[in-house]
PDB file of N, CA and C in Angstrom:
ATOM      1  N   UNK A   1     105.054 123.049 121.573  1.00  0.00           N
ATOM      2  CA  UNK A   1     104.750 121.845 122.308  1.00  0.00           C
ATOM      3  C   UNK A   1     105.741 121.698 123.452  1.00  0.00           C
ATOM      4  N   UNK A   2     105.000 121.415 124.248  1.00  0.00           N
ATOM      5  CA  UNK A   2     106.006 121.543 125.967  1.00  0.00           C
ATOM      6  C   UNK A   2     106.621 120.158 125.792  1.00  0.00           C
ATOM      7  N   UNK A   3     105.627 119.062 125.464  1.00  0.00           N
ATOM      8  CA  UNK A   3     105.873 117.924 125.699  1.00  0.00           C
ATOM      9  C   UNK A   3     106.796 117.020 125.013  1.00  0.00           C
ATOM     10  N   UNK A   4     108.092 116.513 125.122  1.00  0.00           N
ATOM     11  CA  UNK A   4     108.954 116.051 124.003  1.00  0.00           C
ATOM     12  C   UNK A   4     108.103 114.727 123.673  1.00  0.00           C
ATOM     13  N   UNK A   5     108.051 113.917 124.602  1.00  0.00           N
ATOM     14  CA  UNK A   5     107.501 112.486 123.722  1.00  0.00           C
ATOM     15  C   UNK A   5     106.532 112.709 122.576  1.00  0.00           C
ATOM     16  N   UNK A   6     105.194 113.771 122.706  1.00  0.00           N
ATOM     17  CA  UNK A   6     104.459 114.145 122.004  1.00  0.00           C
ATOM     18  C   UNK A   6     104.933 114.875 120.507  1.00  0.00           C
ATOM     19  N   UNK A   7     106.235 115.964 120.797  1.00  0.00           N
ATOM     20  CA  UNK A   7     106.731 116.428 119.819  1.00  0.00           C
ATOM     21  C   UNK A   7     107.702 115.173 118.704  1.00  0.00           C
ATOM     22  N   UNK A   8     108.565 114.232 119.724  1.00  0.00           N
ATOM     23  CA  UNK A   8     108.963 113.352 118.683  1.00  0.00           C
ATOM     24  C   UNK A   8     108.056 112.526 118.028  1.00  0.00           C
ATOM     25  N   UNK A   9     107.145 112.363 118.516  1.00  0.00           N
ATOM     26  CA  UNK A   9     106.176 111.274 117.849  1.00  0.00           C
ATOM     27  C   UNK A   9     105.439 111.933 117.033  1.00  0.00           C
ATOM     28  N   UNK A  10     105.554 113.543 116.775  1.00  0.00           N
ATOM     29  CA  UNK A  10     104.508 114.282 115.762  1.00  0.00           C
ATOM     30  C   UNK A  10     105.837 114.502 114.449  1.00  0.00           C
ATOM     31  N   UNK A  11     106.923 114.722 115.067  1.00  0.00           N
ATOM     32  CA  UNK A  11     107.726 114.692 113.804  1.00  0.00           C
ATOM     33  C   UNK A  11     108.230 113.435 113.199  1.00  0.00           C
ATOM     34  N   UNK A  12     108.137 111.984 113.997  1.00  0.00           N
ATOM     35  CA  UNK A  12     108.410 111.068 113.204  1.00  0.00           C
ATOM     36  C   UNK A  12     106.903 110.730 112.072  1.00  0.00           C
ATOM     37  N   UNK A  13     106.296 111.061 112.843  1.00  0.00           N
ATOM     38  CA  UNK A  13     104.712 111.059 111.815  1.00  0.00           C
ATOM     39  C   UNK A  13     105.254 111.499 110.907  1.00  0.00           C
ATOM     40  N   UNK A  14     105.018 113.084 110.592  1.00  0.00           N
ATOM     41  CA  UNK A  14     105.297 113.856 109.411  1.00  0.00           C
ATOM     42  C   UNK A  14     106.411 113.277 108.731  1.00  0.00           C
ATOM     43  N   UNK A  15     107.360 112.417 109.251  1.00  0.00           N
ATOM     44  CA  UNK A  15     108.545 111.941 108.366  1.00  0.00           C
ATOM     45  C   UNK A  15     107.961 111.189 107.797  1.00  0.00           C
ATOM     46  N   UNK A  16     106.973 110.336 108.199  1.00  0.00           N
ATOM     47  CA  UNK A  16     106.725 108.596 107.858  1.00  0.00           C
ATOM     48  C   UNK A  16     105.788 109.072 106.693  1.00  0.00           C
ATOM     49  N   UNK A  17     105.355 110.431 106.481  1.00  0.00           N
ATOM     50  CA  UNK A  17     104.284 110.461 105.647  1.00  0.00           C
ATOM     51  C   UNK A  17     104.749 111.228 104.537  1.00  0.00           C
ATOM     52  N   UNK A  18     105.553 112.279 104.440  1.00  0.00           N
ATOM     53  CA  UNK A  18     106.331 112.704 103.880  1.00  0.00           C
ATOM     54  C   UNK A  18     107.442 112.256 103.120  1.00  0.00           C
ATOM     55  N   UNK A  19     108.361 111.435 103.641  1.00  0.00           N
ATOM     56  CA  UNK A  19     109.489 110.880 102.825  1.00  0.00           C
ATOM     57  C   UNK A  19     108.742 109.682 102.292  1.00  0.00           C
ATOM     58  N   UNK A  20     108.181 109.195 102.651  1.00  0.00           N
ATOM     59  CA  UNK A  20     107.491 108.400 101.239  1.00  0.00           C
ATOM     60  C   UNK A  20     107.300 108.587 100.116  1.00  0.00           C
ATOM     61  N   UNK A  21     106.021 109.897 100.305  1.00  0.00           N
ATOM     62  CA  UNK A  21     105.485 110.397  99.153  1.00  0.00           C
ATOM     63  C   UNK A  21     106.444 111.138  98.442  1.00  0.00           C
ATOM     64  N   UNK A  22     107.537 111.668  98.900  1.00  0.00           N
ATOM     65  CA  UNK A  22     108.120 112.530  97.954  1.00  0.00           C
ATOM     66  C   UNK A  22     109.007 111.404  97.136  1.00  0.00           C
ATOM     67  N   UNK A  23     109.477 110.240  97.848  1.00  0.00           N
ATOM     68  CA  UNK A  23     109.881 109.151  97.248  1.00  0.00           C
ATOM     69  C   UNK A  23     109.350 108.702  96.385  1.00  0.00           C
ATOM     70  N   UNK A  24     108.040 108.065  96.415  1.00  0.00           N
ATOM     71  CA  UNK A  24     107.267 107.797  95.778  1.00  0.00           C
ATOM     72  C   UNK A  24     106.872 108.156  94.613  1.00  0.00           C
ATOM     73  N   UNK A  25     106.814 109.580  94.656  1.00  0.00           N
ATOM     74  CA  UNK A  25     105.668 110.502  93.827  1.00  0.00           C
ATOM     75  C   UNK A  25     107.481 111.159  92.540  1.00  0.00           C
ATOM     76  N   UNK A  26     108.467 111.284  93.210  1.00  0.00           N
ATOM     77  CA  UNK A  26     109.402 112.151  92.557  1.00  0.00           C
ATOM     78  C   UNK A  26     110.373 111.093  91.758  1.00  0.00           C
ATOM     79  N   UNK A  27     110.488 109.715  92.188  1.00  0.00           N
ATOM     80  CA  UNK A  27     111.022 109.086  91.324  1.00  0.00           C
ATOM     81  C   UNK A  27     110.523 107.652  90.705  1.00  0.00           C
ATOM     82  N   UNK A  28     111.066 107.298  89.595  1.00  0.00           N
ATOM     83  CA  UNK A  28     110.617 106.446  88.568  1.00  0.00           C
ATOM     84  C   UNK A  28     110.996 104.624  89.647  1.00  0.00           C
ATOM     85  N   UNK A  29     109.448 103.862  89.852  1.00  0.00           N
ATOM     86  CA  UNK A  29     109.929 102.936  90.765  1.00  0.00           C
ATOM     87  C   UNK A  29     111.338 101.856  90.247  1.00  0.00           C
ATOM     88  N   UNK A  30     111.780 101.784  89.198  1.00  0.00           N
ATOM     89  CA  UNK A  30     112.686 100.981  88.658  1.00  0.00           C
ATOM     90  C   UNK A  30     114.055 101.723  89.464  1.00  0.00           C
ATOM     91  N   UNK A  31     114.401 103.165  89.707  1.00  0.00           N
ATOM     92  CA  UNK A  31     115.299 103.632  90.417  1.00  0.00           C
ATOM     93  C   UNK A  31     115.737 104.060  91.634  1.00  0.00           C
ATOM     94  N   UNK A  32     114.495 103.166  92.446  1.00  0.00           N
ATOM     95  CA  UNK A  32     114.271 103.936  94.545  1.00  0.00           C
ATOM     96  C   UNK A  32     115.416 102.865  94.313  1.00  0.00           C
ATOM     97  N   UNK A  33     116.175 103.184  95.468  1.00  0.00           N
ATOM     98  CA  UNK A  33     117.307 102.362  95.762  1.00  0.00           C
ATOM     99  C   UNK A  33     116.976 101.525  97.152  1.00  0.00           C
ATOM    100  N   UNK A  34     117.124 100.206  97.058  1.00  0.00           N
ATOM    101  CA  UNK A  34     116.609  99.126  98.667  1.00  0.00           C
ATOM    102  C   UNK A  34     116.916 100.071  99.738  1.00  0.00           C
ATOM    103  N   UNK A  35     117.850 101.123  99.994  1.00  0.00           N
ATOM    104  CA  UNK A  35     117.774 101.552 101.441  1.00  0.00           C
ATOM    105  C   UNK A  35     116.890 103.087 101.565  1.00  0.00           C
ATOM    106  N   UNK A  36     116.433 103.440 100.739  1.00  0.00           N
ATOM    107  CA  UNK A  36     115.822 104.180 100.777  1.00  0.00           C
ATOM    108  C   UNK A  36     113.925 103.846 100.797  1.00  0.00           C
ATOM    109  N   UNK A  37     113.708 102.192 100.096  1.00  0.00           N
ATOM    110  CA  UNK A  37     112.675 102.257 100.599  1.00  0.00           C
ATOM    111  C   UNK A  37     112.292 101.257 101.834  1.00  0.00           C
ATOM    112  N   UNK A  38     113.577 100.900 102.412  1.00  0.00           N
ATOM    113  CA  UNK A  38     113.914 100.426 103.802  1.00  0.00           C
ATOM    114  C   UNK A  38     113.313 101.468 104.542  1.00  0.00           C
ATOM    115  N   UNK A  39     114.005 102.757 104.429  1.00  0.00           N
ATOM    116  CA  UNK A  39     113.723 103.866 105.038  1.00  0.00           C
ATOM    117  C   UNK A  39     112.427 104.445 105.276  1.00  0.00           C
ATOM    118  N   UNK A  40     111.839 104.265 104.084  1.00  0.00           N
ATOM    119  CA  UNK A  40     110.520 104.734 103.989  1.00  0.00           C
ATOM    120  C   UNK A  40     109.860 103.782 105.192  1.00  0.00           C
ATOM    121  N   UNK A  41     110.149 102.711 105.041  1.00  0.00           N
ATOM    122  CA  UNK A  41     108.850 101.604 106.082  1.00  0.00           C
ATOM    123  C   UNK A  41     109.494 101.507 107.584  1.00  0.00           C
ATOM    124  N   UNK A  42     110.818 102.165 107.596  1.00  0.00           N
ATOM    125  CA  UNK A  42     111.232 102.123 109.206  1.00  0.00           C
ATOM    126  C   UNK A  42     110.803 102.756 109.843  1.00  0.00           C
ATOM    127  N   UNK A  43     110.406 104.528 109.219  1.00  0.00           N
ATOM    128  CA  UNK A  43     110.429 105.751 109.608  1.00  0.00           C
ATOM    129  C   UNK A  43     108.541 105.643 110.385  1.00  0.00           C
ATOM    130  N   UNK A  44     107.828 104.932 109.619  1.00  0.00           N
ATOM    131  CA  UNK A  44     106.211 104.356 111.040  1.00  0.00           C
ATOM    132  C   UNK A  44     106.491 103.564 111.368  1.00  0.00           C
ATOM    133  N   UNK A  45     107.349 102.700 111.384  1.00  0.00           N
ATOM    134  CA  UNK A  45     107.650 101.937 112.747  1.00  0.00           C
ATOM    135  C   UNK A  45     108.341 102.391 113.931  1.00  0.00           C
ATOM    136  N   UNK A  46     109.435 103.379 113.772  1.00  0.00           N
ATOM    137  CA  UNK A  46     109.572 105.084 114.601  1.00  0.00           C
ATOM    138  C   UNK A  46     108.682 105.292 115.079  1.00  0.00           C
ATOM    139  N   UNK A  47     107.635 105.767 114.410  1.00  0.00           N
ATOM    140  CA  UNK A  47     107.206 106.340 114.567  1.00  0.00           C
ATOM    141  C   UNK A  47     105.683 105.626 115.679  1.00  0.00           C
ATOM    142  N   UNK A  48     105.660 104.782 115.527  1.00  0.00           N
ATOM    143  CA  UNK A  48     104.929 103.897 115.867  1.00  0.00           C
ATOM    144  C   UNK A  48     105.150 103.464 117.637  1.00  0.00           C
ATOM    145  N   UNK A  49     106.386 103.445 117.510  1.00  0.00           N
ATOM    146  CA  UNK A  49     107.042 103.373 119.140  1.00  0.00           C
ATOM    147  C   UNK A  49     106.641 104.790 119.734  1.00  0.00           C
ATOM    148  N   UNK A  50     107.362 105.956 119.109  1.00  0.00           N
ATOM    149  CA  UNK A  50     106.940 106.973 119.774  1.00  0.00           C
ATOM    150  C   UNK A  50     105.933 107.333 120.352  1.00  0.00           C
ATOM    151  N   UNK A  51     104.660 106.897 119.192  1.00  0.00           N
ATOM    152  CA  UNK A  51     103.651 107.357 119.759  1.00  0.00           C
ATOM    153  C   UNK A  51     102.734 106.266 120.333  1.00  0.00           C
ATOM    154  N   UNK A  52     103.291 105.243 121.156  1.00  0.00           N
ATOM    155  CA  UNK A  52     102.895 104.718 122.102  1.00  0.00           C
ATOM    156  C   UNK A  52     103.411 105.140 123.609  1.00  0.00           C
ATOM    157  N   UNK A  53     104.484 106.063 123.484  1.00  0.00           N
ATOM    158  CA  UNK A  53     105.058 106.932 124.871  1.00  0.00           C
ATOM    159  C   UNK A  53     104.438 108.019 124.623  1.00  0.00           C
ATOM    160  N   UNK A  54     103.597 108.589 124.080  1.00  0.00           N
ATOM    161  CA  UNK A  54     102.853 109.496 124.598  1.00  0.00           C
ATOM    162  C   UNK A  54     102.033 109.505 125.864  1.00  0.00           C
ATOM    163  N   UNK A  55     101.710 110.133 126.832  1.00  0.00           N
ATOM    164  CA  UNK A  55     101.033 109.822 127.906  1.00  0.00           C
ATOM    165  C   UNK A  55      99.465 110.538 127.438  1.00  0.00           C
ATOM    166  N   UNK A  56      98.977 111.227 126.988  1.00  0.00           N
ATOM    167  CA  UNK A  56      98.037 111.415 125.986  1.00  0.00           C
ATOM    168  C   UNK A  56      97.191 110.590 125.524  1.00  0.00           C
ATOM    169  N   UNK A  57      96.154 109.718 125.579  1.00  0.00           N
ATOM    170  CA  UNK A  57      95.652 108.647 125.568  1.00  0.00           C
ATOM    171  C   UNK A  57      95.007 109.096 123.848  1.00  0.00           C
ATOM    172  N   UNK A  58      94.326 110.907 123.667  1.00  0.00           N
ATOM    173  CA  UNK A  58      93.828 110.681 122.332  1.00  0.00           C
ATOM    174  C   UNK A  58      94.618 111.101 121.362  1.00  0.00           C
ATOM    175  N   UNK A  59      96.085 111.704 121.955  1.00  0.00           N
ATOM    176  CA  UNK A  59      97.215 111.419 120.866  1.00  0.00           C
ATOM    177  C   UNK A  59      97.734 110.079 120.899  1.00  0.00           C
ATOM    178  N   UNK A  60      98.128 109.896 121.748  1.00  0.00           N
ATOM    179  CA  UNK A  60      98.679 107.895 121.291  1.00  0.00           C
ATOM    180  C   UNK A  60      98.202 107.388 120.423  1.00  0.00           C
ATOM    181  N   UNK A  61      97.008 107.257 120.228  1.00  0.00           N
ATOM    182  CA  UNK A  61      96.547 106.151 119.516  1.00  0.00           C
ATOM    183  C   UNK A  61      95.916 107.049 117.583  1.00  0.00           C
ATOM    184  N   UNK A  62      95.805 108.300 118.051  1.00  0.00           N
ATOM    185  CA  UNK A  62      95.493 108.847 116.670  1.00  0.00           C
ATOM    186  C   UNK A  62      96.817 108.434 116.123  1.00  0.00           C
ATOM    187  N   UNK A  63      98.169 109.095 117.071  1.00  0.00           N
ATOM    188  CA  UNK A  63      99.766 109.002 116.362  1.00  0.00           C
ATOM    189  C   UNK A  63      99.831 107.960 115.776  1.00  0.00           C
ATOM    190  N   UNK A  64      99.150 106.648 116.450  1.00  0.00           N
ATOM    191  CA  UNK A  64      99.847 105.254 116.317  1.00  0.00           C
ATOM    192  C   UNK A  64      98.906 104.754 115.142  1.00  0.00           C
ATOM    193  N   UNK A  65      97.753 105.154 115.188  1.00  0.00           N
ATOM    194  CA  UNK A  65      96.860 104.703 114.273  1.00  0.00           C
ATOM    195  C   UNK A  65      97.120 105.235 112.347  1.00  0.00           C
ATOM    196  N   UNK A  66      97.617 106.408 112.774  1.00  0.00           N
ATOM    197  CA  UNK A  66      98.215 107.212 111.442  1.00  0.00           C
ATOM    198  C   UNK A  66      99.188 106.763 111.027  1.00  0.00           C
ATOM    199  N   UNK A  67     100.315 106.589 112.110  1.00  0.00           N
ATOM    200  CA  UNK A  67     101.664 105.478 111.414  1.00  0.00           C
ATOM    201  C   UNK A  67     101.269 104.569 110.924  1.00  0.00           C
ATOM    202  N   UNK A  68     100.348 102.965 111.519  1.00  0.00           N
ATOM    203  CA  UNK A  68      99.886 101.958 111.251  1.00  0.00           C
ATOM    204  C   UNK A  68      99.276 102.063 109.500  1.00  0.00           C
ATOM    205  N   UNK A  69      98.608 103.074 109.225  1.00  0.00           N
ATOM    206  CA  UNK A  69      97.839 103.317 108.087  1.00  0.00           C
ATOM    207  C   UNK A  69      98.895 103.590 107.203  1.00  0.00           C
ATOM    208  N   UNK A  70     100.194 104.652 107.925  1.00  0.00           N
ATOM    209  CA  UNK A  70     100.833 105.062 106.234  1.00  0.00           C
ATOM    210  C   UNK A  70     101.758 103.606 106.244  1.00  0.00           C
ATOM    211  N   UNK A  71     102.449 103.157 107.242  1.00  0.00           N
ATOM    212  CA  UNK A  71     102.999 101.693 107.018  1.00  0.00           C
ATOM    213  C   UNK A  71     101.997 100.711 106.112  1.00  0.00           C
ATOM    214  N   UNK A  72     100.869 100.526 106.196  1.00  0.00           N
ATOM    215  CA  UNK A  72     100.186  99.528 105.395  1.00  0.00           C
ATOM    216  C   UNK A  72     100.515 100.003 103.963  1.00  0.00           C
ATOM    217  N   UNK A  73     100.333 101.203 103.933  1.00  0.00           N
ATOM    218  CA  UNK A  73      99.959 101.980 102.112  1.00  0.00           C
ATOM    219  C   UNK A  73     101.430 101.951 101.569  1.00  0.00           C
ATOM    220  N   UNK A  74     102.445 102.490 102.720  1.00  0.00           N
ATOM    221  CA  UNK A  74     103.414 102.343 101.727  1.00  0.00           C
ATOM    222  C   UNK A  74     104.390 101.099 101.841  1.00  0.00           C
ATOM    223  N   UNK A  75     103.678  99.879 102.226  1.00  0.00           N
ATOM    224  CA  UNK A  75     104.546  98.511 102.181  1.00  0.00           C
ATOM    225  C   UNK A  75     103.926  97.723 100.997  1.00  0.00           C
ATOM    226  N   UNK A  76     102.314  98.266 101.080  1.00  0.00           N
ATOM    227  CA  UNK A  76     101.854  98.055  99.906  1.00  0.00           C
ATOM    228  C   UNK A  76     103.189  98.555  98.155  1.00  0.00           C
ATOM    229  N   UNK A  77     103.320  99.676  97.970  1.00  0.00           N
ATOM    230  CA  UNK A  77     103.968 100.436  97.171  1.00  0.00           C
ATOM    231  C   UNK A  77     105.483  99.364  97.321  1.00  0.00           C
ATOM    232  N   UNK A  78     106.016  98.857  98.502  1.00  0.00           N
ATOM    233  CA  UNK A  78     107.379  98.219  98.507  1.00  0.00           C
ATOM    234  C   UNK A  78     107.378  97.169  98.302  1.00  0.00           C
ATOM    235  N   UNK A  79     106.291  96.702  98.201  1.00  0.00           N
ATOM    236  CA  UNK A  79     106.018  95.205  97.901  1.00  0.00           C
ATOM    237  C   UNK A  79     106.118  95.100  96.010  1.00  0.00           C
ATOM    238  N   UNK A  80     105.342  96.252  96.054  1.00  0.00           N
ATOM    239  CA  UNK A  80     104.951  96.166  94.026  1.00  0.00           C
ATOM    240  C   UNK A  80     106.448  96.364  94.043  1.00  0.00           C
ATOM    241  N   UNK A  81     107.167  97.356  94.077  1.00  0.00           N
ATOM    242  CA  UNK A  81     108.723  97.690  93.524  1.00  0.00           C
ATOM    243  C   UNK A  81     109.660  96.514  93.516  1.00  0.00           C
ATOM    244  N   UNK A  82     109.390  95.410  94.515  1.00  0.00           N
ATOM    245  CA  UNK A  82     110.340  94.542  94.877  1.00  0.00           C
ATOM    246  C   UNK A  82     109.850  93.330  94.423  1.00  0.00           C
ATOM    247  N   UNK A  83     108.444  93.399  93.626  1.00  0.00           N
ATOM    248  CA  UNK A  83     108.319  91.605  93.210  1.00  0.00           C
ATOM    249  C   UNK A  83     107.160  92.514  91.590  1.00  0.00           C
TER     250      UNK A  83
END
């Protein structure tokens, strides 16, 4: 990828979707620790900025639309852990 805005906004994706699930999926919810699932819900909102500087009109909004989706699912998941 030539393009950096495009490349950061494809690797904060893969973060936002990735460190969740391995969060998620690898440990018992009684033991995520608050900054780690801080982390989890910052990393599409990253990601979310980025890929509104894409100049790419049908990456922008796929990028932004994919962050938006894993932010819903996994605030859903931070919400159950925390109440």
């Amino acid at each position: 990828m030539k393009n950096n805005k495009l490349r950061n906004a494809t690797v904060f994706t893969l973060l936002s979707i990735l460190y969740p699930v391995y969060l998620f999926s690898t440990k018992d919810p009684d033991t995520i620790a608050t900054i780690s699932i801080l982390l989890a819900l910052f990393f599409p909102l990253v990601g979310v900025i980025y890929g509104l500087n894409v100049q790419e009109k049908k990456f922008k909004w796929a990028i932004v639309i994919i962050n938006l989706v894993v932010l819903g699912i996994f605030s859903n998941f931070a919400l159950s852990i925390f109440f």
